[in-house]
PDB file of N, CA and C in Angstrom:
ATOM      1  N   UNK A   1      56.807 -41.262  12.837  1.00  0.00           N
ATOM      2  CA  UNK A   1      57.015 -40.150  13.738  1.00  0.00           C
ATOM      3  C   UNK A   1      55.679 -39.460  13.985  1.00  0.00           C
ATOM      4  N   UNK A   2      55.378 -39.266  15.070  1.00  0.00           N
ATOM      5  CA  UNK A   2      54.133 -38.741  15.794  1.00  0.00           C
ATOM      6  C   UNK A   2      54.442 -37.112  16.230  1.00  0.00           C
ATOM      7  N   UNK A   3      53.754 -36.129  16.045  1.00  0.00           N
ATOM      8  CA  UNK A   3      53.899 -34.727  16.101  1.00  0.00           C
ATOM      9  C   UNK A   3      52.261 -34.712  17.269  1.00  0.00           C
ATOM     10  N   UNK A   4      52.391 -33.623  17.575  1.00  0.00           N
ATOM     11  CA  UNK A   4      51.205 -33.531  18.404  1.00  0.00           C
ATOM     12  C   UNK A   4      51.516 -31.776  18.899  1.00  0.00           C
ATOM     13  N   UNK A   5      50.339 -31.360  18.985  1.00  0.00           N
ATOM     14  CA  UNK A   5      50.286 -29.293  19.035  1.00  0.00           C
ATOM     15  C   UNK A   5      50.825 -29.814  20.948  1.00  0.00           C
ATOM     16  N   UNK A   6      51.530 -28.413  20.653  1.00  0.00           N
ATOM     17  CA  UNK A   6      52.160 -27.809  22.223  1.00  0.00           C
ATOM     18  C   UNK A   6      51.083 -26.885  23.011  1.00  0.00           C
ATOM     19  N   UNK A   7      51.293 -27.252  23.876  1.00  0.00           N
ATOM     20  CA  UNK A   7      49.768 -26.589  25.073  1.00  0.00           C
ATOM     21  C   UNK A   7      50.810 -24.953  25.087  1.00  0.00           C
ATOM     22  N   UNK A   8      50.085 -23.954  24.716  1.00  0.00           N
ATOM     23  CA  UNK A   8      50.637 -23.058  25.054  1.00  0.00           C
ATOM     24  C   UNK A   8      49.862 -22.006  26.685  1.00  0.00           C
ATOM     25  N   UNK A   9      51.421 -21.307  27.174  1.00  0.00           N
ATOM     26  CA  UNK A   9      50.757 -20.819  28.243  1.00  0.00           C
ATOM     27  C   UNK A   9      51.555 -19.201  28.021  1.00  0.00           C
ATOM     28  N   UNK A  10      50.937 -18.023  28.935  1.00  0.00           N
ATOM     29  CA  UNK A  10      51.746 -16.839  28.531  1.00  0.00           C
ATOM     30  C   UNK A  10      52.105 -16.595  30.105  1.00  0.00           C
ATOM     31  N   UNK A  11      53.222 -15.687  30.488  1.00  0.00           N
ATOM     32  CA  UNK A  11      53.460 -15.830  31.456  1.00  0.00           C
ATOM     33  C   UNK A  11      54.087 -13.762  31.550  1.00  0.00           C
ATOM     34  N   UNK A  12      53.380 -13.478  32.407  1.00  0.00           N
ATOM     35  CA  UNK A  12      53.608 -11.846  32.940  1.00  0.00           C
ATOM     36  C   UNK A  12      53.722 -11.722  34.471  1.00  0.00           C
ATOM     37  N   UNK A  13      55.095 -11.054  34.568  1.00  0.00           N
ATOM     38  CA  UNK A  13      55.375 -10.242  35.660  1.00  0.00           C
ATOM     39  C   UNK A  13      55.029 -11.664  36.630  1.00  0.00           C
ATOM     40  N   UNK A  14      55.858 -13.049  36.803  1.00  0.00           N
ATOM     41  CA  UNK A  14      55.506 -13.882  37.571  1.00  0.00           C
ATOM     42  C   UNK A  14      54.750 -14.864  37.503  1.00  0.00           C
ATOM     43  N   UNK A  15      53.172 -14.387  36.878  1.00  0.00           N
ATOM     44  CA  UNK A  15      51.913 -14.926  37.206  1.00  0.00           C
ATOM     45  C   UNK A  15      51.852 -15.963  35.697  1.00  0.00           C
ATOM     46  N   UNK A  16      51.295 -16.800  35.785  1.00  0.00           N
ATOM     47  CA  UNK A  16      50.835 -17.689  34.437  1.00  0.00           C
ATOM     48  C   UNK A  16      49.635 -17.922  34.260  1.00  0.00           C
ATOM     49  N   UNK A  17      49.144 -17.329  32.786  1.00  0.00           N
ATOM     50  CA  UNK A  17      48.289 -17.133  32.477  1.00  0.00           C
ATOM     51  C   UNK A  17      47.701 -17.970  31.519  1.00  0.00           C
ATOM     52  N   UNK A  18      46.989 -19.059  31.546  1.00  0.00           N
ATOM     53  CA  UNK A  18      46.230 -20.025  30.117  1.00  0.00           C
ATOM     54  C   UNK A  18      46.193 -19.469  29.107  1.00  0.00           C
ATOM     55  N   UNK A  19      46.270 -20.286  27.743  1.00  0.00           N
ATOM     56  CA  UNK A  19      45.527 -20.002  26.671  1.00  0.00           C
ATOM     57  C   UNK A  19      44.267 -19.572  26.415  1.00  0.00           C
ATOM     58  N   UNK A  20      43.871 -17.944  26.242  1.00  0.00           N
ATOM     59  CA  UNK A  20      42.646 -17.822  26.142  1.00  0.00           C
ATOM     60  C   UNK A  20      41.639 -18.040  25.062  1.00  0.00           C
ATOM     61  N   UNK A  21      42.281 -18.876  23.959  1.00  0.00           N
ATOM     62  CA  UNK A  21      41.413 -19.490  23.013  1.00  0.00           C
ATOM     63  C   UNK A  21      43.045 -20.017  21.856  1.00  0.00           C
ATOM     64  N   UNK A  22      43.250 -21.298  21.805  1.00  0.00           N
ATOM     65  CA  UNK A  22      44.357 -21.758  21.063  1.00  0.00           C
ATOM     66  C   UNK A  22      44.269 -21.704  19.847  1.00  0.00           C
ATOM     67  N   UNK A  23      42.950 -21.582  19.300  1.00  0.00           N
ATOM     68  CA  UNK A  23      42.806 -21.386  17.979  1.00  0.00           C
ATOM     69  C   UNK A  23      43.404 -19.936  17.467  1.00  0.00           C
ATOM     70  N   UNK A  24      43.371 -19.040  18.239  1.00  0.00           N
ATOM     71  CA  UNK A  24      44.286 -17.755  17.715  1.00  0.00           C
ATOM     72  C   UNK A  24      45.970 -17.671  17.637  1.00  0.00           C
ATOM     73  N   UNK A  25      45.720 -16.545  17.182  1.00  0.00           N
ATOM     74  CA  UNK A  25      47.753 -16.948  17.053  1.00  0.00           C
ATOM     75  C   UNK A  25      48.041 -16.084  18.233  1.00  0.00           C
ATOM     76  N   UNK A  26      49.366 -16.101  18.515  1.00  0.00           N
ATOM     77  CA  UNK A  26      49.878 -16.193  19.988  1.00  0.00           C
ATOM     78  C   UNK A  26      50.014 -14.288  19.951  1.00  0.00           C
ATOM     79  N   UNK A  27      49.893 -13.626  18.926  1.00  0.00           N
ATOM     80  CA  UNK A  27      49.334 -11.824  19.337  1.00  0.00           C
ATOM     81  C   UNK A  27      47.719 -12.157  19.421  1.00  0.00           C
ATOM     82  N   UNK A  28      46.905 -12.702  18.833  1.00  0.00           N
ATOM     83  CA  UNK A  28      45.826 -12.780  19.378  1.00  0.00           C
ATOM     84  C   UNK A  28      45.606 -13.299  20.495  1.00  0.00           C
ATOM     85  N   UNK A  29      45.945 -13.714  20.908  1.00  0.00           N
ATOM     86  CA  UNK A  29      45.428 -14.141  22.294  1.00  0.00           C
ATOM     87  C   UNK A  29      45.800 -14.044  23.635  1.00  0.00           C
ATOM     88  N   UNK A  30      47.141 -12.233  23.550  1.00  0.00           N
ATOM     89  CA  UNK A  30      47.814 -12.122  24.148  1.00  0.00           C
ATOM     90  C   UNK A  30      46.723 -10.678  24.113  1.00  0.00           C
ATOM     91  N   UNK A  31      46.483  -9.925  22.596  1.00  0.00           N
ATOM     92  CA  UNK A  31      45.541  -8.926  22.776  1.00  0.00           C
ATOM     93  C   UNK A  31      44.375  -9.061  22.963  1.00  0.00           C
ATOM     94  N   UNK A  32      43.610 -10.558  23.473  1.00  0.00           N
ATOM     95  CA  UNK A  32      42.116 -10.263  23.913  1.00  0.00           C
ATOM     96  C   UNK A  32      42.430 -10.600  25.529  1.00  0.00           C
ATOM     97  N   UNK A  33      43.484 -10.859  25.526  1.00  0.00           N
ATOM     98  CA  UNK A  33      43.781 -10.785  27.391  1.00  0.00           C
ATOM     99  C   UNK A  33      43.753  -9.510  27.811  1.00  0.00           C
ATOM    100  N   UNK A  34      43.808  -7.912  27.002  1.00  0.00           N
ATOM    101  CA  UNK A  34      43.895  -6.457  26.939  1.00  0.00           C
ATOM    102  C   UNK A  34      42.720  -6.201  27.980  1.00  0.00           C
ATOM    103  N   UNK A  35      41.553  -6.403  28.098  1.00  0.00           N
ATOM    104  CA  UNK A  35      40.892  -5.944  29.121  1.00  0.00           C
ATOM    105  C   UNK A  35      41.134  -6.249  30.474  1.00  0.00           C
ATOM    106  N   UNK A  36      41.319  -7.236  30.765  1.00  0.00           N
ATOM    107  CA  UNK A  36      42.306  -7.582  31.724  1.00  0.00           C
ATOM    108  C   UNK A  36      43.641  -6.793  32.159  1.00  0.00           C
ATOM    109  N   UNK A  37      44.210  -6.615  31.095  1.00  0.00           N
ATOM    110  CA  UNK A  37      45.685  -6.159  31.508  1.00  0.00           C
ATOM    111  C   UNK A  37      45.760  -5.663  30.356  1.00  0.00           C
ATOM    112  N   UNK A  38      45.352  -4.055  30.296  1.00  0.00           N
ATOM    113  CA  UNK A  38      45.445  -2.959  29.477  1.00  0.00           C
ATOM    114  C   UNK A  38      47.069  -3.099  28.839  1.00  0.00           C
ATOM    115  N   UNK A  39      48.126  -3.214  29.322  1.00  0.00           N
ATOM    116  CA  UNK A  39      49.459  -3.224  29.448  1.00  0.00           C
ATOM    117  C   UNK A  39      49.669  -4.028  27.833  1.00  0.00           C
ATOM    118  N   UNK A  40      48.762  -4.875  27.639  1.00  0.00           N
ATOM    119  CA  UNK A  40      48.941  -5.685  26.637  1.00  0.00           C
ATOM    120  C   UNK A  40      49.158  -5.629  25.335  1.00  0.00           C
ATOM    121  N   UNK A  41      48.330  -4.121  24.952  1.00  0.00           N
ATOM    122  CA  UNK A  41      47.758  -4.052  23.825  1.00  0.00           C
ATOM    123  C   UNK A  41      49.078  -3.011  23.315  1.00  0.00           C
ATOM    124  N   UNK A  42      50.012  -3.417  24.093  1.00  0.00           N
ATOM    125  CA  UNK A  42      51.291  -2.331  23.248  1.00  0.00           C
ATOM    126  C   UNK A  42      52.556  -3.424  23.911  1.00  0.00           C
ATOM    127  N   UNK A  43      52.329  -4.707  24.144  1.00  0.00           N
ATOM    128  CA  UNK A  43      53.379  -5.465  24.911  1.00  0.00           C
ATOM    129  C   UNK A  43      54.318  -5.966  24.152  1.00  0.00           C
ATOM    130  N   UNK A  44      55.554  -6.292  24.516  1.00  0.00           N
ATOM    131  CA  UNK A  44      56.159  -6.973  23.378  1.00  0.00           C
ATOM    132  C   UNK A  44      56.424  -8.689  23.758  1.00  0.00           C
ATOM    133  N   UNK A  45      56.215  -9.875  23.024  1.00  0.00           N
ATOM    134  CA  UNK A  45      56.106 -10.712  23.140  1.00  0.00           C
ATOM    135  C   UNK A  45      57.084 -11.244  22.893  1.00  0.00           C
ATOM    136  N   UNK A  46      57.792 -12.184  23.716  1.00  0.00           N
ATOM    137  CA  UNK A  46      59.306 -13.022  23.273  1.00  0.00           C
ATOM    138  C   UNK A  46      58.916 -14.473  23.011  1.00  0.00           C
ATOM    139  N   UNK A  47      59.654 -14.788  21.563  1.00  0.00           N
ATOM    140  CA  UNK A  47      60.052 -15.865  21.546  1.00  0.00           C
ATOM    141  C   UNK A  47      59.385 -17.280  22.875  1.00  0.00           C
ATOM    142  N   UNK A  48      58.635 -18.167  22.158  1.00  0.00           N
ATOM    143  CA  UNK A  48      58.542 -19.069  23.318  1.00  0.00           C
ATOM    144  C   UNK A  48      59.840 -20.207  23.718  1.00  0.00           C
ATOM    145  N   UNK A  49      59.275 -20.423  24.800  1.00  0.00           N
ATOM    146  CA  UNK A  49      60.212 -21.336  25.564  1.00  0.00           C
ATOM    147  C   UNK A  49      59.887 -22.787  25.504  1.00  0.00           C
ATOM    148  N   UNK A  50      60.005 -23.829  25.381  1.00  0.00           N
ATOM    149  CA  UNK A  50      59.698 -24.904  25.930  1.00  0.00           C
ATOM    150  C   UNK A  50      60.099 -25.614  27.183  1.00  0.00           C
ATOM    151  N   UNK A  51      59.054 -25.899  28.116  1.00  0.00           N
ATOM    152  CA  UNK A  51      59.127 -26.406  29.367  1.00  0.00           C
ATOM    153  C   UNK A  51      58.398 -27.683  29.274  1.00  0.00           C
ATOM    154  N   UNK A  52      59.128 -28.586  30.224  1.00  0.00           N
ATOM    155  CA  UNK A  52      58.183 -29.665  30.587  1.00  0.00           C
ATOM    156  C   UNK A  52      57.163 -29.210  31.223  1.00  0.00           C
ATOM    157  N   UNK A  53      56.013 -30.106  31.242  1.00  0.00           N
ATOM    158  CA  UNK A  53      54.661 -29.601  31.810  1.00  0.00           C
ATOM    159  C   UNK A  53      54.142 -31.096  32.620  1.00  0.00           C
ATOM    160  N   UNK A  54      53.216 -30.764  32.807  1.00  0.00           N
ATOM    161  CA  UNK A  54      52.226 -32.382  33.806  1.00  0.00           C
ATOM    162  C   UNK A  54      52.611 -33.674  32.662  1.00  0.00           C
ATOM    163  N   UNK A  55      52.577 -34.639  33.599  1.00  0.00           N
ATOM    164  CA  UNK A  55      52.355 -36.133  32.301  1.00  0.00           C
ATOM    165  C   UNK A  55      53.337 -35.757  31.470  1.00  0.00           C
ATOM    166  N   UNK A  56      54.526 -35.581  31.472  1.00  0.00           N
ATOM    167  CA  UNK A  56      55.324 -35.124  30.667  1.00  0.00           C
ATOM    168  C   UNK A  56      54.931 -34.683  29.111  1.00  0.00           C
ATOM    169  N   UNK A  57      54.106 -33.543  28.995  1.00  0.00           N
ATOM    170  CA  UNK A  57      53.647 -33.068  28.711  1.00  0.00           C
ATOM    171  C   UNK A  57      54.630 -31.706  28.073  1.00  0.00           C
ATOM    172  N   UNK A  58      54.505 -31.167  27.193  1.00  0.00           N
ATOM    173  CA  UNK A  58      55.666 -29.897  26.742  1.00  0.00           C
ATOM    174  C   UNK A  58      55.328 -28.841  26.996  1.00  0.00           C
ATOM    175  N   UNK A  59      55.033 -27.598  27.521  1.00  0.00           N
ATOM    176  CA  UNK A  59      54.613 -26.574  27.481  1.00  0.00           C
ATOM    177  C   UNK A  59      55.608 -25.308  26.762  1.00  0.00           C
ATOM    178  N   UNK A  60      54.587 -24.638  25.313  1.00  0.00           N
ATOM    179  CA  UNK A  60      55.086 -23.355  24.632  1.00  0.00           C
ATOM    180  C   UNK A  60      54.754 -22.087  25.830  1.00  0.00           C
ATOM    181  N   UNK A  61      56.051 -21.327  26.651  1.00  0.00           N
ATOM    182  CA  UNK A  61      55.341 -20.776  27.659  1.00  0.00           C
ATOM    183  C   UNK A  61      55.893 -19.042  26.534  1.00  0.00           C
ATOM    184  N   UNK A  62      55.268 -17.844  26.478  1.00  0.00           N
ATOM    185  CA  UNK A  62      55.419 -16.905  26.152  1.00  0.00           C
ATOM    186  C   UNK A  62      55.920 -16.139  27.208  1.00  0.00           C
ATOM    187  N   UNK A  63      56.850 -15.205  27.049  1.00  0.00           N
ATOM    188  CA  UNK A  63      57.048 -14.680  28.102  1.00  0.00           C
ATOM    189  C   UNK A  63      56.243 -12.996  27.569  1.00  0.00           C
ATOM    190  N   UNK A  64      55.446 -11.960  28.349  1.00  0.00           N
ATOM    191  CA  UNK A  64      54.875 -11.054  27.655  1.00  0.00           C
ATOM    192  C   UNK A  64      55.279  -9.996  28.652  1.00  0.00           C
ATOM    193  N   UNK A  65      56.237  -8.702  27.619  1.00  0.00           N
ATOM    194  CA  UNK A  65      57.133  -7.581  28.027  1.00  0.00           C
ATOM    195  C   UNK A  65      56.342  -6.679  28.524  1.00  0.00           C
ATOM    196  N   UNK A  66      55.876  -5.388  29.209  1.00  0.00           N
ATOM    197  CA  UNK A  66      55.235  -4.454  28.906  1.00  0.00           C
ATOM    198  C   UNK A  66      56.488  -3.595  28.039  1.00  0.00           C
ATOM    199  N   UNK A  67      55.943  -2.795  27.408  1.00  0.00           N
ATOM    200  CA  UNK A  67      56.591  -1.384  26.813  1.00  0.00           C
ATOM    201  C   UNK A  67      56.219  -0.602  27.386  1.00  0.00           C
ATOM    202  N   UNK A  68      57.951  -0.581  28.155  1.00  0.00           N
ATOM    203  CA  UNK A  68      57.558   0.952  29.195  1.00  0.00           C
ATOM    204  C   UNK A  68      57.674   2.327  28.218  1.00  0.00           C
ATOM    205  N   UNK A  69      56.728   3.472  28.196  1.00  0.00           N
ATOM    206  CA  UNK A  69      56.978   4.851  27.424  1.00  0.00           C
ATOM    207  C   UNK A  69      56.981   5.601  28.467  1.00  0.00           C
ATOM    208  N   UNK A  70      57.549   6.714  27.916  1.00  0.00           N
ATOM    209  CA  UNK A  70      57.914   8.134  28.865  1.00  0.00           C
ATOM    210  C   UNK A  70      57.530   9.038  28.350  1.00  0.00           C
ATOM    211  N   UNK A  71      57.105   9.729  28.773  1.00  0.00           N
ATOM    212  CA  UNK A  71      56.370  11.201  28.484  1.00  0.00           C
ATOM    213  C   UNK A  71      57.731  12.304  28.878  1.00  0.00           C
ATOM    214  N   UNK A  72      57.453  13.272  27.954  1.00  0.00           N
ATOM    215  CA  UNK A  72      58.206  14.528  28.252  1.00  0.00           C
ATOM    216  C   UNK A  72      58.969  15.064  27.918  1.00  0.00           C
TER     217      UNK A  72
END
């Protein structure tokens, strides 16, 4: 039996976003996407999904929440 790592991708509000370094774990590399998308650095992260991808290929896709807060 052959195992092989899952290409992970994160996916916000629509848009899909690459792995910005796979060697981190999937809050790291969701909080150095934070300059980019401030929204991040308080987001809540679900559970991944598995999708087929290219070349039948698997993709771990993240789906990433904002946490909406309210003032007042």
């Amino acid at each position: 039996m052959k195992t092989m790592q899952l290409k992970r991708e994160f996916s916000y509000n629509g848009m899909k976003l690459p792995d910005p370094n796979p060697s981190l774990s999937v809050e790291q590399a969701v909080r150095s996407l934070a300059p980019a998308y401030p929204e991040f650095t308080t987001a809540k992260i679900e559970p991944p999904e598995i999708v087929d991808g290219p070349n039948g290929t698997r993709i771990e896709v993240y789906r990433i929440k904002p946490v909406v807060e309210t003032k007042g």
